[in-house]
N, C-alpha and C. Protein backbone atom coordinates (compact mmCIF):
# COMPACT_ATOMS: atom_id res chain seq x y z
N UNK A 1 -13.97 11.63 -21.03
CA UNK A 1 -13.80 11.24 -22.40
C UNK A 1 -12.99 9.95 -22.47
N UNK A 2 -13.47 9.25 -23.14
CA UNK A 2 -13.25 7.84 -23.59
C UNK A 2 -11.72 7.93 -24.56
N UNK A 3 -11.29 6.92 -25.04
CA UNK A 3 -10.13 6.54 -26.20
C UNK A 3 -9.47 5.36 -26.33
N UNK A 4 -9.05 4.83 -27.57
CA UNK A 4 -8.18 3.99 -27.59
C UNK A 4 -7.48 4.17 -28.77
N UNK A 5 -6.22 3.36 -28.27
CA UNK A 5 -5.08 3.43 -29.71
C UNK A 5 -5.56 2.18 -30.57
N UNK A 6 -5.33 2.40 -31.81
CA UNK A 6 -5.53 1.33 -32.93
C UNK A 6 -4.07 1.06 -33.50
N UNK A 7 -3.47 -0.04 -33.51
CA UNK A 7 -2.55 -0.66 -34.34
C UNK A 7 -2.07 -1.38 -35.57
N UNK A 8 -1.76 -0.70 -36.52
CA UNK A 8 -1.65 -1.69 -37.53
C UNK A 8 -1.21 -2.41 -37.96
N UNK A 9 -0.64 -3.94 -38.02
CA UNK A 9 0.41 -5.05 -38.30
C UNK A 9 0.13 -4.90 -40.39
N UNK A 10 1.30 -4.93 -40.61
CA UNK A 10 1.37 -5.23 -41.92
C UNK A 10 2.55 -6.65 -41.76
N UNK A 11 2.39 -7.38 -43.21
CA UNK A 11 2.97 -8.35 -43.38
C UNK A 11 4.83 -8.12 -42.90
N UNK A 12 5.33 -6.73 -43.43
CA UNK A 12 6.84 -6.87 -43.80
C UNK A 12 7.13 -6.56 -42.42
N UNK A 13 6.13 -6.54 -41.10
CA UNK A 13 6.53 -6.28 -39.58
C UNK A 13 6.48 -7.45 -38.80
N UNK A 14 6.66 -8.73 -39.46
CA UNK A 14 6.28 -9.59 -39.01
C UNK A 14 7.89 -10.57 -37.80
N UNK A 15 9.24 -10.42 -38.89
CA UNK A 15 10.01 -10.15 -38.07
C UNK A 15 10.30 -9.92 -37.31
N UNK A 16 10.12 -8.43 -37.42
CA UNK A 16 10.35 -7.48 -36.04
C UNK A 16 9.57 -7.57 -34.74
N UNK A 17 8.16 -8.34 -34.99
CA UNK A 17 7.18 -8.60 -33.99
C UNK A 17 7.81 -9.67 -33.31
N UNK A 18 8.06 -10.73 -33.98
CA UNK A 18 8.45 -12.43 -33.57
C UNK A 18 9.84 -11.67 -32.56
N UNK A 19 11.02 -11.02 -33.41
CA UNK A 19 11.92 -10.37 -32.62
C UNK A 19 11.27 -10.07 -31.00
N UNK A 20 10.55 -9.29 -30.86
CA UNK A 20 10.37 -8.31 -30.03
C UNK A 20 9.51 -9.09 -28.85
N UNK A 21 8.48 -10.32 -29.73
CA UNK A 21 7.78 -11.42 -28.51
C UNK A 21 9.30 -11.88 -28.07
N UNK A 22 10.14 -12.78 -28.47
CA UNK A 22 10.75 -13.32 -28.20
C UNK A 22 11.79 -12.85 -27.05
N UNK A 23 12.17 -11.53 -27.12
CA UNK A 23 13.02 -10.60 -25.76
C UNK A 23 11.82 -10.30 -25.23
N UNK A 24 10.27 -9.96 -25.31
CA UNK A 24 9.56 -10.03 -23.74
C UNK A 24 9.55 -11.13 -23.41
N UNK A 25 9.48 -12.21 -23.87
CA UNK A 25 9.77 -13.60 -22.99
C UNK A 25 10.37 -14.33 -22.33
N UNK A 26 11.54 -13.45 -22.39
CA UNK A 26 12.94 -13.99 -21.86
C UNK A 26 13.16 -12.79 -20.32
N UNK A 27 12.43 -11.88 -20.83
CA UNK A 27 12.31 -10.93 -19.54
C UNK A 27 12.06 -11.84 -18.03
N UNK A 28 12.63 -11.39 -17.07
CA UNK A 28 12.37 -11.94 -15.37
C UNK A 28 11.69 -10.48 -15.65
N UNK A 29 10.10 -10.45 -15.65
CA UNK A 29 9.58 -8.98 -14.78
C UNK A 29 9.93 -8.80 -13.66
N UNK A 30 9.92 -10.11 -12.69
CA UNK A 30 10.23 -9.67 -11.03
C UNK A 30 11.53 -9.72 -10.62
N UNK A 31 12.82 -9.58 -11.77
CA UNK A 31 13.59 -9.06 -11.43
C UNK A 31 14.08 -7.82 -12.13
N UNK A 32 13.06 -7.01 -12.83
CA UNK A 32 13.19 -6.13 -13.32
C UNK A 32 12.11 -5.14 -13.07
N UNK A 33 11.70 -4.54 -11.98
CA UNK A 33 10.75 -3.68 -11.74
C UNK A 33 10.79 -2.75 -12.47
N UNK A 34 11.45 -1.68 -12.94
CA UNK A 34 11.25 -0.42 -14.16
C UNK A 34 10.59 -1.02 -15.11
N UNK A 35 10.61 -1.77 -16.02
CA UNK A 35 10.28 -2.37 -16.97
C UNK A 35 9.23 -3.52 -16.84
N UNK A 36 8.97 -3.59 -15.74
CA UNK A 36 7.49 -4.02 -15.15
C UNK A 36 6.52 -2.84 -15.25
N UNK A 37 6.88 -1.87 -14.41
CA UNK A 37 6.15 -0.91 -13.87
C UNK A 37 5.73 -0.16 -15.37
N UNK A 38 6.87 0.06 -15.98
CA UNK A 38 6.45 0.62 -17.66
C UNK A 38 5.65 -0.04 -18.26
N UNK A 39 6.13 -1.22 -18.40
CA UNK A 39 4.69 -1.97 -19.33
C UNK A 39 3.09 -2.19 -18.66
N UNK A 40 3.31 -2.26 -17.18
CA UNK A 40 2.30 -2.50 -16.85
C UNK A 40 1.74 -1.14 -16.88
N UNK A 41 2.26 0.47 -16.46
CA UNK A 41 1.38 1.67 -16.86
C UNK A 41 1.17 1.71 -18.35
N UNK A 42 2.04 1.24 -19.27
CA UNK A 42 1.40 1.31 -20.45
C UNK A 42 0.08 0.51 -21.17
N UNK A 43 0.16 -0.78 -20.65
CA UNK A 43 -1.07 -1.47 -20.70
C UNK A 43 -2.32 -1.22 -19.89
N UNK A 44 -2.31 -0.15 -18.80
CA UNK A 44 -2.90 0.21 -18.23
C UNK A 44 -3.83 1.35 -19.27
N UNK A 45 -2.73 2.12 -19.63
CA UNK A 45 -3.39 3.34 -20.57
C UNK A 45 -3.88 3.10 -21.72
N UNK A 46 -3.87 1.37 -22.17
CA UNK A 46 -4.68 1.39 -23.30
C UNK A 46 -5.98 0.63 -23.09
N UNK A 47 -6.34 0.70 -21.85
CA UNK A 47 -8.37 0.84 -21.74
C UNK A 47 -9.30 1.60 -21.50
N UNK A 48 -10.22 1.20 -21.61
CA UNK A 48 -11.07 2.23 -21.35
C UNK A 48 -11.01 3.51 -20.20
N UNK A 49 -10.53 4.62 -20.09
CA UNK A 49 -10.68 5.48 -18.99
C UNK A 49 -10.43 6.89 -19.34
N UNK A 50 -10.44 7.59 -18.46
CA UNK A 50 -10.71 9.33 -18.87
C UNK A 50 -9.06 9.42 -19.25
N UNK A 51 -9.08 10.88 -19.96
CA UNK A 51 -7.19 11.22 -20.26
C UNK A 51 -7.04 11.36 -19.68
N UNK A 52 -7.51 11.78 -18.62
CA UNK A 52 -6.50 12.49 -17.53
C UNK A 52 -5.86 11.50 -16.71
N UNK A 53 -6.58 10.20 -16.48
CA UNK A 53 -5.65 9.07 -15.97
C UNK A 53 -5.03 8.45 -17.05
N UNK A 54 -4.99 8.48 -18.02
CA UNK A 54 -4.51 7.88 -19.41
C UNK A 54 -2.83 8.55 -18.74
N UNK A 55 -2.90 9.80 -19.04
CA UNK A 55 -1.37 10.98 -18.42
C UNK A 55 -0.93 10.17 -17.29
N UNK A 56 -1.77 10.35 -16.33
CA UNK A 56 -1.12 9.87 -15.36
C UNK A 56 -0.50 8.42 -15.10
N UNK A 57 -0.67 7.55 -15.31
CA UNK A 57 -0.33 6.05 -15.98
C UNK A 57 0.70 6.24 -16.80
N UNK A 58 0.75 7.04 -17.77
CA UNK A 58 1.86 7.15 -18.60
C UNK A 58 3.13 7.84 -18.03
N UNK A 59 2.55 8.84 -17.26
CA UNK A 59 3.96 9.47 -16.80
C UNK A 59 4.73 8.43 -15.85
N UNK A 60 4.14 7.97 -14.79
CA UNK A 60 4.31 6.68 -14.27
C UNK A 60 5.14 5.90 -14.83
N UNK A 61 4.29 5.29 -15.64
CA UNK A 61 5.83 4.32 -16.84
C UNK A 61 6.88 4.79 -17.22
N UNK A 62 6.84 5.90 -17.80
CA UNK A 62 7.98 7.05 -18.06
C UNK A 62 9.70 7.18 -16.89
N UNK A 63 8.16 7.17 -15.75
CA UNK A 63 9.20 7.69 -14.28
C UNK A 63 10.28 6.20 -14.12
N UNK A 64 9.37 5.18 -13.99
CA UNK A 64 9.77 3.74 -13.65
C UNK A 64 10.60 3.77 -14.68
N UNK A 65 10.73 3.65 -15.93
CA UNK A 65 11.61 3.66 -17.09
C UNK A 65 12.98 4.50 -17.26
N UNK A 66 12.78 5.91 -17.31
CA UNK A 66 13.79 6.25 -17.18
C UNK A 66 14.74 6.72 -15.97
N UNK A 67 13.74 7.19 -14.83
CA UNK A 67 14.22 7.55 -13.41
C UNK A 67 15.00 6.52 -12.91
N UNK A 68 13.96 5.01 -12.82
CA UNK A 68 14.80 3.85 -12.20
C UNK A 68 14.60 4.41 -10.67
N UNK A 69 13.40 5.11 -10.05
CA UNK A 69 13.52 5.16 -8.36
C UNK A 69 14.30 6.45 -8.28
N UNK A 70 15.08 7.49 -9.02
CA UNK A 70 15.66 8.62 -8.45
C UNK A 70 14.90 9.24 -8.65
N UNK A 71 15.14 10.82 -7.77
CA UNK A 71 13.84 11.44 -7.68
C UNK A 71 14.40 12.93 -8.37
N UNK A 72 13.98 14.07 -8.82
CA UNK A 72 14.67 14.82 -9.55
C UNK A 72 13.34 16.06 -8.95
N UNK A 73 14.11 17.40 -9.38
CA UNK A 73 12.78 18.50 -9.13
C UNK A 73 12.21 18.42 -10.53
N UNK A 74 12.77 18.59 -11.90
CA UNK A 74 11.31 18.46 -12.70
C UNK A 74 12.06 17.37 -13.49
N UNK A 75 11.08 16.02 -13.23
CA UNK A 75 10.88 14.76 -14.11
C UNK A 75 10.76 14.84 -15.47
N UNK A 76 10.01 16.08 -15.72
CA UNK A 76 9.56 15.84 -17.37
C UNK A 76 10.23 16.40 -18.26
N UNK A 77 11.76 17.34 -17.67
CA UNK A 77 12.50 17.80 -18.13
C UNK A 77 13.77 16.88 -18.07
N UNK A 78 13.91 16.02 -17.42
CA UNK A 78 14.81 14.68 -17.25
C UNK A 78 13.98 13.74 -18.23
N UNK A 79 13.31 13.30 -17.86
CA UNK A 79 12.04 11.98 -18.90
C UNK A 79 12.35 12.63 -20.18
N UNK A 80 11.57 13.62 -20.60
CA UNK A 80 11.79 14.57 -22.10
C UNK A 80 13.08 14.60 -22.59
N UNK A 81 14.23 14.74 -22.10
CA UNK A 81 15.73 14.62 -22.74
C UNK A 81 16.19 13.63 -23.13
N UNK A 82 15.63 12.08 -21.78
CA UNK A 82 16.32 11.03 -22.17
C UNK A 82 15.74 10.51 -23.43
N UNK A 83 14.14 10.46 -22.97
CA UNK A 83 13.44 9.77 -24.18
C UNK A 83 13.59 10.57 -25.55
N UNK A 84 13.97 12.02 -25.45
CA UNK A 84 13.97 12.67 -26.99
C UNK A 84 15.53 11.94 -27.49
N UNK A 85 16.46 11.68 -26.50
CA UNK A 85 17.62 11.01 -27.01
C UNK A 85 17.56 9.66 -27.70
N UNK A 86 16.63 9.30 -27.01
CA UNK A 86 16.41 7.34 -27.19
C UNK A 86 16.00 7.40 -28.45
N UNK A 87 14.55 8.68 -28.93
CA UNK A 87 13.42 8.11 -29.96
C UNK A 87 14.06 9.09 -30.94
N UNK A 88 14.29 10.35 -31.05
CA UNK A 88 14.42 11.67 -32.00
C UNK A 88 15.30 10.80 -33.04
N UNK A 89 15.31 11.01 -34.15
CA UNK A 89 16.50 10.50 -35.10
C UNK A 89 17.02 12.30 -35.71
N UNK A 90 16.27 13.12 -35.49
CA UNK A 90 17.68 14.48 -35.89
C UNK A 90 17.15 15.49 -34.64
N UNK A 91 17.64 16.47 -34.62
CA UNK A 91 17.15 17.77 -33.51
C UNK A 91 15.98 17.78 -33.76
N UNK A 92 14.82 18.29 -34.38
CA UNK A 92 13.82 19.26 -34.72
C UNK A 92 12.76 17.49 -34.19
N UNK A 93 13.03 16.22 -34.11
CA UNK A 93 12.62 15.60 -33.51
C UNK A 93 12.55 15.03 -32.12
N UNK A 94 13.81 15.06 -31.75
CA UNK A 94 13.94 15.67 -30.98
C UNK A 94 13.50 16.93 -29.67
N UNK A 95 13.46 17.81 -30.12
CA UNK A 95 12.76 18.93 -29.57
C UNK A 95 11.38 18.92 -28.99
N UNK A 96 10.29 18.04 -30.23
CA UNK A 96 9.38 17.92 -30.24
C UNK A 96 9.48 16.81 -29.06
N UNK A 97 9.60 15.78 -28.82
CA UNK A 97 9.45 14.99 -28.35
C UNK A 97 10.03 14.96 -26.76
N UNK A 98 10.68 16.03 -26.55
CA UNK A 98 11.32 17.12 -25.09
C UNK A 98 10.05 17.58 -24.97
N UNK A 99 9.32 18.52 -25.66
CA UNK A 99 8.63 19.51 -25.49
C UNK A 99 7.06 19.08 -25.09
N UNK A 100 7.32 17.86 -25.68
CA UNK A 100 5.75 17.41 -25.64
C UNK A 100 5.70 16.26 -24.26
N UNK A 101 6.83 16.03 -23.88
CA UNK A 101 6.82 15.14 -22.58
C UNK A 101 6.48 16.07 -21.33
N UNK A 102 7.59 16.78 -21.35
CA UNK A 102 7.77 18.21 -20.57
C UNK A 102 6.29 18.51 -20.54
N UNK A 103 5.59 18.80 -21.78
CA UNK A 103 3.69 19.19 -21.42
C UNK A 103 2.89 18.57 -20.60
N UNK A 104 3.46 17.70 -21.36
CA UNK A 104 2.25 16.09 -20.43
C UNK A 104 2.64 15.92 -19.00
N UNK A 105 3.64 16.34 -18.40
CA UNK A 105 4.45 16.30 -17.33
C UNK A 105 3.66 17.66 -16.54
N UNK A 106 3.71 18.84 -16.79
CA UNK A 106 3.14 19.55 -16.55
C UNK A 106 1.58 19.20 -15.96
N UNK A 107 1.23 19.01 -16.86
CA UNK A 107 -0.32 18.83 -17.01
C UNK A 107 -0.34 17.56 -16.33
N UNK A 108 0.12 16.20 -15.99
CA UNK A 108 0.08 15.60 -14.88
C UNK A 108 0.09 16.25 -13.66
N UNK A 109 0.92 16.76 -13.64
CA UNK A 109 1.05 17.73 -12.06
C UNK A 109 -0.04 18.43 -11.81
N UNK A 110 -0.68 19.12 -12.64
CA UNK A 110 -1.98 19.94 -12.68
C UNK A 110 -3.01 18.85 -12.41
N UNK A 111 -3.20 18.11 -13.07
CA UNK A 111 -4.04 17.09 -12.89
C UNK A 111 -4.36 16.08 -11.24
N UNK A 112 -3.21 16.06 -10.69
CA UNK A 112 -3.00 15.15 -9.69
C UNK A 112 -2.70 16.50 -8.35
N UNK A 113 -2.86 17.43 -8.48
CA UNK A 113 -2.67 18.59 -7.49
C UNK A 113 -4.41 19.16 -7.73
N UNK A 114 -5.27 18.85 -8.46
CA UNK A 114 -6.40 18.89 -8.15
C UNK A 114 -6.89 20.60 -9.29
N UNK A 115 -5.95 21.07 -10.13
CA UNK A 115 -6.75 22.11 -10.96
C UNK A 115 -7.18 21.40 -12.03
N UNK A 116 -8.24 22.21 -12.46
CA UNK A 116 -8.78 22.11 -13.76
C UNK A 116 -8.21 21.86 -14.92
N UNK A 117 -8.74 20.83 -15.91
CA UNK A 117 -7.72 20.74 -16.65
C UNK A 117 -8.80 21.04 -18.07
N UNK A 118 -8.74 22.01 -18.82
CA UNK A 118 -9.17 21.82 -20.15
C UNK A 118 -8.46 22.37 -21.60
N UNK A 119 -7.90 21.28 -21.85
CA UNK A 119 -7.17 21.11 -22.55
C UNK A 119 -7.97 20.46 -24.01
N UNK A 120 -8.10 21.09 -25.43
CA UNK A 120 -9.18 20.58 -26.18
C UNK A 120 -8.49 19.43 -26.94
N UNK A 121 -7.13 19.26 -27.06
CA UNK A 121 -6.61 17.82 -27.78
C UNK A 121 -5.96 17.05 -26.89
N UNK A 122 -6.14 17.09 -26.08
CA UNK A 122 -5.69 15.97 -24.43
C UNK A 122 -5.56 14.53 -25.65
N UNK A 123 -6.63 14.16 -26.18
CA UNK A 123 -6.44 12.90 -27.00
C UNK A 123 -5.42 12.93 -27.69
N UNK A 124 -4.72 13.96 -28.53
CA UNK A 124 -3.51 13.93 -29.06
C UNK A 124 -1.97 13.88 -27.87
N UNK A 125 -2.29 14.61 -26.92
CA UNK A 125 -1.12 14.31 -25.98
C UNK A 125 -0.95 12.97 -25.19
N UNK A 126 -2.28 12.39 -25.45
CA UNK A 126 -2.46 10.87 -24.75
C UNK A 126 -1.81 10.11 -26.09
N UNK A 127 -1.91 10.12 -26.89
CA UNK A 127 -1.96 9.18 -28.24
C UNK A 127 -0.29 9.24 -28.18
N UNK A 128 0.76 10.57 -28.63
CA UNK A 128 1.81 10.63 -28.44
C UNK A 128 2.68 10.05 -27.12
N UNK A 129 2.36 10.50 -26.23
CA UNK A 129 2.70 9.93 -25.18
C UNK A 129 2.74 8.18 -25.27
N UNK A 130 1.66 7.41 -25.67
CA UNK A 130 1.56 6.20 -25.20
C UNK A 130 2.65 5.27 -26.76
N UNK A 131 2.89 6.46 -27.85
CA UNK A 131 3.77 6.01 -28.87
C UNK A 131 5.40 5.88 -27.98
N UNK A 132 5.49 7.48 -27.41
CA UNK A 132 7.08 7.20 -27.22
C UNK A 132 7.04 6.17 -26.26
N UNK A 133 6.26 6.26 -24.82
CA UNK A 133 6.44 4.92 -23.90
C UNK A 133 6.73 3.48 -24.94
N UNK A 134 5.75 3.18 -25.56
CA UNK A 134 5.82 1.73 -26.24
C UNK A 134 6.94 1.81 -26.92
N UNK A 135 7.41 3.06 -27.51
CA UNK A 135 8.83 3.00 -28.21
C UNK A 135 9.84 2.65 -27.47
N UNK A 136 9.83 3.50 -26.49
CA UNK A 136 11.06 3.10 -25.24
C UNK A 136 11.10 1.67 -24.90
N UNK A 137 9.86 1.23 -24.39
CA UNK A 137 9.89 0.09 -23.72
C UNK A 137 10.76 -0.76 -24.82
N UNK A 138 10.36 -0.49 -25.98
CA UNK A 138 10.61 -1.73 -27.09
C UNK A 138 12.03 -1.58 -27.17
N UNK A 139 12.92 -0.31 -27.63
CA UNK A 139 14.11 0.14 -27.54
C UNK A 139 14.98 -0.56 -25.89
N UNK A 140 14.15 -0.71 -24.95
CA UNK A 140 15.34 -0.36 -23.86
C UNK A 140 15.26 -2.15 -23.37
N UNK A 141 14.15 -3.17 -23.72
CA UNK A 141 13.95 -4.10 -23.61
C UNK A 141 15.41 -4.57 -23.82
N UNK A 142 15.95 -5.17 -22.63
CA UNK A 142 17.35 -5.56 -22.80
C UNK A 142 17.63 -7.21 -23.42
């Protein structure tokens, strides 16, 4: 199965865009590998290809982003805390955004260990997923 994200620019985001070109431009990518590796799995996950590599690309960026190279026994319970800290603005957002990394984390592992995966809104866990990454990236862009 196929997908892509659609974006919408309205006029009063126009600021915040010019903002946000202007700190990726100032970025050294090659002296910043996490934040290489994130943007480049995130631009990865927005072409054409099945979800199940869509997940995997994303968790990727995730790892490079918040891990920084350490290695942990479950990632998506580390990834899911930091990023529900970074993006959540109260608990109950929070939670969600733990809970739903933690899934996709899961279901990467399933995916890349070779079981079956049928999952009937995979497109909704791809779609979320590739929001908080782009959120982070944009948030942690130093």
């Amino acid at each position: 199965m196929f997908g892509t994200i659609g974006i919408t620019l309205y006029p009063e985001d126009k600021e915040a865009i010019i903002n946000n070109l202007e700190k990726i431009y100032a970025i050294e990518f090659d002296k910043n590998s996490p934040l290489r590796i994130a943007c480049s799995r995130f631009d990865r996950s927005l072409h054409d290809m099945d979800f199940e590599d869509k997940i995997i690309d994303l968790c990727i960026g995730f790892e490079a982003l918040y891990l920084k190279g350490e290695y942990g026994q479950d990632k998506g319970q580390s990834i899911g805390l930091g990023c529900s800290m970074l993006l959540g603005l109260n608990n109950k957002e929070r939670t969600k955004i733990y809970n739903n990394i933690k899934n996709a984390f899961k279901i990467r592992n399933d995916i890349i260990h070779g079981k079956s995966i049928k999952i009937k809104n995979l497109h909704i866990i791809v779609s979320n997923l590739e929001d908080y990454l782009r959120s982070s990236i944009l948030r942690l862009i130093p």
